[in-house]
N, C-alpha and C. Protein backbone atom coordinates (compact mmCIF):
# COMPACT_ATOMS: atom_id res chain seq x y z
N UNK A 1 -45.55 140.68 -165.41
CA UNK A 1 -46.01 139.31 -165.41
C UNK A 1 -47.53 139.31 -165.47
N UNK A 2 -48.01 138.27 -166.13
CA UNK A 2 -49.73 138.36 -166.35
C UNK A 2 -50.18 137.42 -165.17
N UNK A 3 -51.36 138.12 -164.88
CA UNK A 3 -51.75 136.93 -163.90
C UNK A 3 -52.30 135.56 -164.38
N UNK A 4 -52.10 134.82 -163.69
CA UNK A 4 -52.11 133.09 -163.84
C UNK A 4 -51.10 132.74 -164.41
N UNK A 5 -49.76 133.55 -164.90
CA UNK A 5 -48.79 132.89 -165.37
C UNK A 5 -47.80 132.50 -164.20
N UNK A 6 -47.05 131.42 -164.66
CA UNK A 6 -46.01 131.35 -163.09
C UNK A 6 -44.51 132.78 -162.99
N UNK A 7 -43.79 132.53 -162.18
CA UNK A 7 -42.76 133.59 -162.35
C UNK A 7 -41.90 133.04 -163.03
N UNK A 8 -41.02 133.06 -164.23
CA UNK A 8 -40.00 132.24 -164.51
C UNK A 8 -38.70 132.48 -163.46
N UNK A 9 -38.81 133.15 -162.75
CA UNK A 9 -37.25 132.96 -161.82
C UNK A 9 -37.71 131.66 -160.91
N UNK A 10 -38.96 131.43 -160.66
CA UNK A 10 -39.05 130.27 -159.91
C UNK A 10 -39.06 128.93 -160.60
N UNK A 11 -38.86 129.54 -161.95
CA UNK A 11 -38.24 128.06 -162.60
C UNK A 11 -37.09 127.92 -162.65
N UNK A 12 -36.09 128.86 -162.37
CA UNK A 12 -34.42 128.55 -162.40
C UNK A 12 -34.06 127.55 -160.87
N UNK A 13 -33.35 126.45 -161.00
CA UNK A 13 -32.61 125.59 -160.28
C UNK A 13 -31.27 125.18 -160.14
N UNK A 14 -30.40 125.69 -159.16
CA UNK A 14 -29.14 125.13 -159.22
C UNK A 14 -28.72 123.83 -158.39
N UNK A 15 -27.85 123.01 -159.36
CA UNK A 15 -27.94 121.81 -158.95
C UNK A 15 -26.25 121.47 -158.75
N UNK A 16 -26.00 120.82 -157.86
CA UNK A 16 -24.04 120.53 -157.88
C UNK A 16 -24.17 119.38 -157.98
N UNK A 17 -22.63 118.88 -158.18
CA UNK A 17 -22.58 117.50 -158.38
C UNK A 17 -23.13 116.22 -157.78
N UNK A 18 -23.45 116.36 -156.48
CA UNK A 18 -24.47 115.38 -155.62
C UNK A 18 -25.36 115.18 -156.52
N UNK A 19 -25.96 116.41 -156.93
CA UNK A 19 -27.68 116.16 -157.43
C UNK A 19 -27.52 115.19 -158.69
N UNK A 20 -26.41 114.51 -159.18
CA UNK A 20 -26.05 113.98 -160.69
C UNK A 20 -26.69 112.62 -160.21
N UNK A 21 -27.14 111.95 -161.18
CA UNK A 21 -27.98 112.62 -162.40
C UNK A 21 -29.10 113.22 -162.17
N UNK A 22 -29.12 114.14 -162.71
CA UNK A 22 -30.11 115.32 -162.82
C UNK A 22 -31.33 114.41 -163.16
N UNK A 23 -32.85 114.63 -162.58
CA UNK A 23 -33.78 114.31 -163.48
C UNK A 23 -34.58 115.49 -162.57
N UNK A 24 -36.15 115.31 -163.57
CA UNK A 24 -37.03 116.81 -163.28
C UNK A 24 -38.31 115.64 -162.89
N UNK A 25 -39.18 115.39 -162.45
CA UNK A 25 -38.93 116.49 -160.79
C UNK A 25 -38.03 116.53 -160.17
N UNK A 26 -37.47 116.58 -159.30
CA UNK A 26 -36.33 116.32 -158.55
C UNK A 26 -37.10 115.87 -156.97
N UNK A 27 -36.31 115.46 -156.07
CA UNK A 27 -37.04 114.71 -155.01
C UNK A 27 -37.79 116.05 -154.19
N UNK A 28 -37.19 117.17 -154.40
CA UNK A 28 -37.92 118.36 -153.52
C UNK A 28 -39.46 119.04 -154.02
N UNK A 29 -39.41 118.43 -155.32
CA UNK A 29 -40.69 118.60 -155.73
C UNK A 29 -41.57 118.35 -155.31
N UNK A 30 -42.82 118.61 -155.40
CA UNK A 30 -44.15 117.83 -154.74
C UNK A 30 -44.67 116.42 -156.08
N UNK A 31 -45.02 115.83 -155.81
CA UNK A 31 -45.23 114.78 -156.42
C UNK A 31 -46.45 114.41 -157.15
N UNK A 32 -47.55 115.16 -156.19
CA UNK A 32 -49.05 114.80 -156.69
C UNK A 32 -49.52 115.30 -157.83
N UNK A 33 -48.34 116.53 -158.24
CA UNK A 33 -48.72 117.11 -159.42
C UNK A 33 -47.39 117.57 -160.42
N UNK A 34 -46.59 116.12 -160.08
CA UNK A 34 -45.61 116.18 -161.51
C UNK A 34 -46.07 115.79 -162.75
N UNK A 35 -45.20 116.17 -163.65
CA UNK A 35 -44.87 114.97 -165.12
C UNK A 35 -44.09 113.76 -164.88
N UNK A 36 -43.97 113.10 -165.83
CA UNK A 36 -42.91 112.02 -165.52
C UNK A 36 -41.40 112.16 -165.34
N UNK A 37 -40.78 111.13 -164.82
CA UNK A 37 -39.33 111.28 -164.50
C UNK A 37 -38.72 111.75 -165.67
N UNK A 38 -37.96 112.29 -166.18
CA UNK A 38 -37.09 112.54 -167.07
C UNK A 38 -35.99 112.90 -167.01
N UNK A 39 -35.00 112.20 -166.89
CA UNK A 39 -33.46 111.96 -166.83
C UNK A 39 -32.53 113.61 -167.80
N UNK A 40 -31.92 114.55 -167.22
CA UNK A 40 -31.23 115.51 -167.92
C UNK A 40 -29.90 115.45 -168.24
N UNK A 41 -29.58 115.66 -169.85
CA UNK A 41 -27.97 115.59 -169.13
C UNK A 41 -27.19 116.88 -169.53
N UNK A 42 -26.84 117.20 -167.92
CA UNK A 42 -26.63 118.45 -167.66
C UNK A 42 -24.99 118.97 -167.42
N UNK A 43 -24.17 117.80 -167.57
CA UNK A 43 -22.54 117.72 -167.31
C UNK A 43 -21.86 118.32 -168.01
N UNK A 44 -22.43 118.47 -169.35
CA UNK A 44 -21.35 118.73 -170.62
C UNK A 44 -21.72 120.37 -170.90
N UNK A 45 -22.93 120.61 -171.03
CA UNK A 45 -22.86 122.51 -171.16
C UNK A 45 -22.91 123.01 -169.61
N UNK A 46 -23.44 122.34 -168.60
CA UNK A 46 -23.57 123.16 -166.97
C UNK A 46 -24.87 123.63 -166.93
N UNK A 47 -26.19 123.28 -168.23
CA UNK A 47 -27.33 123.88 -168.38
C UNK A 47 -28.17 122.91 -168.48
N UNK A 48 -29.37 122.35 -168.60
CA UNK A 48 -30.69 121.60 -169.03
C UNK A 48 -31.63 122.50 -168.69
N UNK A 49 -32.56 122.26 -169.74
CA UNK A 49 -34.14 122.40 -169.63
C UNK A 49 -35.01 121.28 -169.62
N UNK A 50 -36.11 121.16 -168.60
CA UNK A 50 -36.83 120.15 -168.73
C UNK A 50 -37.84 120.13 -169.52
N UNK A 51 -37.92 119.31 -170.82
CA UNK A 51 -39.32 119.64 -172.01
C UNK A 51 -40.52 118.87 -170.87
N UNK A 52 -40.74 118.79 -170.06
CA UNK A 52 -42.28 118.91 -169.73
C UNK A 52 -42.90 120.14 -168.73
N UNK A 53 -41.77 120.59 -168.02
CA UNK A 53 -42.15 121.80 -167.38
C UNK A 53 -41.63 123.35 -167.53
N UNK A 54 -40.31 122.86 -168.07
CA UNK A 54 -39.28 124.50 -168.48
C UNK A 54 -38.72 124.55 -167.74
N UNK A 55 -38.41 123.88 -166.13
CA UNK A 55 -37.38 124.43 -165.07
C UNK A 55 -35.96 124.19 -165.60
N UNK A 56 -35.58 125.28 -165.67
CA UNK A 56 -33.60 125.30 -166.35
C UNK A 56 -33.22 125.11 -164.71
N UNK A 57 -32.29 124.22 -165.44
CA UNK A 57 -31.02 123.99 -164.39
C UNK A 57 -29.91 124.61 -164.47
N UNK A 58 -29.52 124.65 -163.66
CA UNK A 58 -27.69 125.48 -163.49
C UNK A 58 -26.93 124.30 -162.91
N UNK A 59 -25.52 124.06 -163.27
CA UNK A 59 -25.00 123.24 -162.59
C UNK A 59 -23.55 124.17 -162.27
N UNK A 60 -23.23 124.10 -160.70
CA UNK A 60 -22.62 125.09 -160.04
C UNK A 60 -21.86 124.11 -159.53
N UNK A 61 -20.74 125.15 -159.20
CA UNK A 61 -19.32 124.35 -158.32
C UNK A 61 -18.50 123.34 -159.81
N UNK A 62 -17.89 122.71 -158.68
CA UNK A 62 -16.95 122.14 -159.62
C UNK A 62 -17.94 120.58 -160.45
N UNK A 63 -16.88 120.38 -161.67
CA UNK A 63 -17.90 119.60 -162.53
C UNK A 63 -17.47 118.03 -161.69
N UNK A 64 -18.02 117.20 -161.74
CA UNK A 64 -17.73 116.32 -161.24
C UNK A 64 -17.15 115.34 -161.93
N UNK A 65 -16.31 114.48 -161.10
CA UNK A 65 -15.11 113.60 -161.49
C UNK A 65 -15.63 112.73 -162.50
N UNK A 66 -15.00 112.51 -163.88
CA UNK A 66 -15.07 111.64 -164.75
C UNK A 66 -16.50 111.56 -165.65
N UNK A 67 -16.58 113.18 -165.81
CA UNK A 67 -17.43 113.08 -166.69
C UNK A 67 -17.27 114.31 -167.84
């Protein structure tokens, strides 16, 4: 890894069905230095990437009802 780059494992996020709908930041983020909200939809492959920061999501456990 080069320095000043971030780690990409600290961009991987797993998210379960509570967290639906997915958006990036997510509330655990810090805030003072997000991008804007951006809504993911992450139901149908179990994957998203967010185009303003790169954090991939995982969506784990079971898929949730009626989607």
């Amino acid at each position: 890894m080069q320095p000043g780059k971030p780690d990409p494992k600290s961009r991987r996020v797993e998210v379960v069905a509570a967290d639906l709908p997915l958006h990036c930041p997510t509330p655990a983020m810090a805030l003072w230095n997000s991008h804007p909200r951006v809504f993911l939809p992450i139901e149908t492959t179990g994957e998203a990437l967010c185009p303003y920061c790169g954090t991939h999501y995982t969506l784990t456990g079971p898929a949730p009802k009626g989607h």
